[in-house]
C-alpha atoms as a PDB file:
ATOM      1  CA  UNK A   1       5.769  -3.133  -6.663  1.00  0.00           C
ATOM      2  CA  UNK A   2       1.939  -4.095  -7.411  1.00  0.00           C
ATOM      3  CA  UNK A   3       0.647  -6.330  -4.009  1.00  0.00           C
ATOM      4  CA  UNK A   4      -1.799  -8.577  -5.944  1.00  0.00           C
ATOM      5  CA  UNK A   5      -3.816  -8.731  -2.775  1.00  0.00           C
ATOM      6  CA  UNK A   6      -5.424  -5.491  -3.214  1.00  0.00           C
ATOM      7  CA  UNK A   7      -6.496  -5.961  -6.953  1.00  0.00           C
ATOM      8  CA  UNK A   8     -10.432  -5.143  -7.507  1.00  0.00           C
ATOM      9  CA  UNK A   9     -12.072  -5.152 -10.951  1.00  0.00           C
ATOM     10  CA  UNK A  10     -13.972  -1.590 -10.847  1.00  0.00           C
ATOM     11  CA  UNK A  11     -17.593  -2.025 -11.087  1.00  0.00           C
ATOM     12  CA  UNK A  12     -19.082  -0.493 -14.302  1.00  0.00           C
ATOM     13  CA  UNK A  13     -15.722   0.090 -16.146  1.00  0.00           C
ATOM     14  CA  UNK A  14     -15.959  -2.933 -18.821  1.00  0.00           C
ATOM     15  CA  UNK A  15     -12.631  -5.141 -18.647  1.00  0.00           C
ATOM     16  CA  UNK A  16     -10.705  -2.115 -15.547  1.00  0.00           C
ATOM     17  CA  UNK A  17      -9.037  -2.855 -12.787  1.00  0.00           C
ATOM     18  CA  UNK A  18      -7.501  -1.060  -9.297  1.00  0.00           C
ATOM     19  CA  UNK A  19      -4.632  -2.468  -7.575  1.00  0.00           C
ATOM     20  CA  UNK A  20      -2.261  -0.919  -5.008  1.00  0.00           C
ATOM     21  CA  UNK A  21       1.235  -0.553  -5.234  1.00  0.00           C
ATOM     22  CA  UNK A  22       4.512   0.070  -2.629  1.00  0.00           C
ATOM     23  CA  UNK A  23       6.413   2.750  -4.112  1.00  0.00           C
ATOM     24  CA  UNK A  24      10.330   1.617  -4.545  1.00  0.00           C
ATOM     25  CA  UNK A  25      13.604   3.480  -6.256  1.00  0.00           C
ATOM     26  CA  UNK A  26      15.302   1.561  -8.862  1.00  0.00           C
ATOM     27  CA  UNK A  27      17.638   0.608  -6.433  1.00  0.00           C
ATOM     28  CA  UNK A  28      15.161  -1.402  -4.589  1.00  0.00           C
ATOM     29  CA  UNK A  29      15.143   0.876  -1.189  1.00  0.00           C
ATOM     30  CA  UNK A  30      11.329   1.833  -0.253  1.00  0.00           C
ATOM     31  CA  UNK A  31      10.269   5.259  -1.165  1.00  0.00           C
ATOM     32  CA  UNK A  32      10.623   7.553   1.957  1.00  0.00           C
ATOM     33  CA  UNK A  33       6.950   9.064   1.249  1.00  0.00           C
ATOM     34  CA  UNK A  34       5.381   6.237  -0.239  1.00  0.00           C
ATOM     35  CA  UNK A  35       1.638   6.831   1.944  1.00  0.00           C
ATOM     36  CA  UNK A  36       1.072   3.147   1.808  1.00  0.00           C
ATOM     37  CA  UNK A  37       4.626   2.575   3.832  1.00  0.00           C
ATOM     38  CA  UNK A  38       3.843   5.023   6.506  1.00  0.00           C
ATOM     39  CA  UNK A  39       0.330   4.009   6.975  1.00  0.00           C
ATOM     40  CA  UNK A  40       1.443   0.664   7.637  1.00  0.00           C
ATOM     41  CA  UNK A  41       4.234   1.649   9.637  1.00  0.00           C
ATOM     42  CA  UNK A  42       1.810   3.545  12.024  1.00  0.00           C
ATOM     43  CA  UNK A  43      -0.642   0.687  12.308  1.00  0.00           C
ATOM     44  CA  UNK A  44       2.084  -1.665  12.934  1.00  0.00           C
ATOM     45  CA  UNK A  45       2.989   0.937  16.098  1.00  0.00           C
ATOM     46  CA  UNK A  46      -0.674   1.385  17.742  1.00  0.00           C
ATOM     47  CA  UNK A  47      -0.498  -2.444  17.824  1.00  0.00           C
ATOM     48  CA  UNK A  48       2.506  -2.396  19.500  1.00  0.00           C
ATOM     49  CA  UNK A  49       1.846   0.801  21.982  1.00  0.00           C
ATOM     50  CA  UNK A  50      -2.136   0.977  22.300  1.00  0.00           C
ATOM     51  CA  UNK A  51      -4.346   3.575  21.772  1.00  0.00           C
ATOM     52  CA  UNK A  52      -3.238   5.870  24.964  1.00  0.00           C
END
C-alpha cells in the first residue's frame, strides 16, 4: 500500500517520482519482512523503553 506521505519528485529525472510503500499479502495481513514494518515497530519500542 503506497503512504502518499513519503512521495518526492526526484530531482533531475523529468516528470519521476519516489514514494514508499508497506508491503501487504493479498489477503490484507502485513508482510512479515516488510523493512518498513519492522523499522517502525522498533522505533515505536525505544519510545516506549529508552535508550538503556
Amino acid at each position: 500500500m503506497p503512504d502518499p506521505r513519503t512521495f518526492k519528485v526526484l530531482p533531475g529525472l523529468d516528470r519521476t517520482g519516489w514514494i514508499l510503500s508497506d508491503l501487504h499479502y493479498r489477503s490484507g495481513e502485513r508482510v512479515p519482512f516488510d523493512t518498513r514494518r519492522i523499522l517502525q515497530e522498533q522505533v515505536g519500542r525505544l519510545a516506549l523503553d529508552g535508550p538503556g
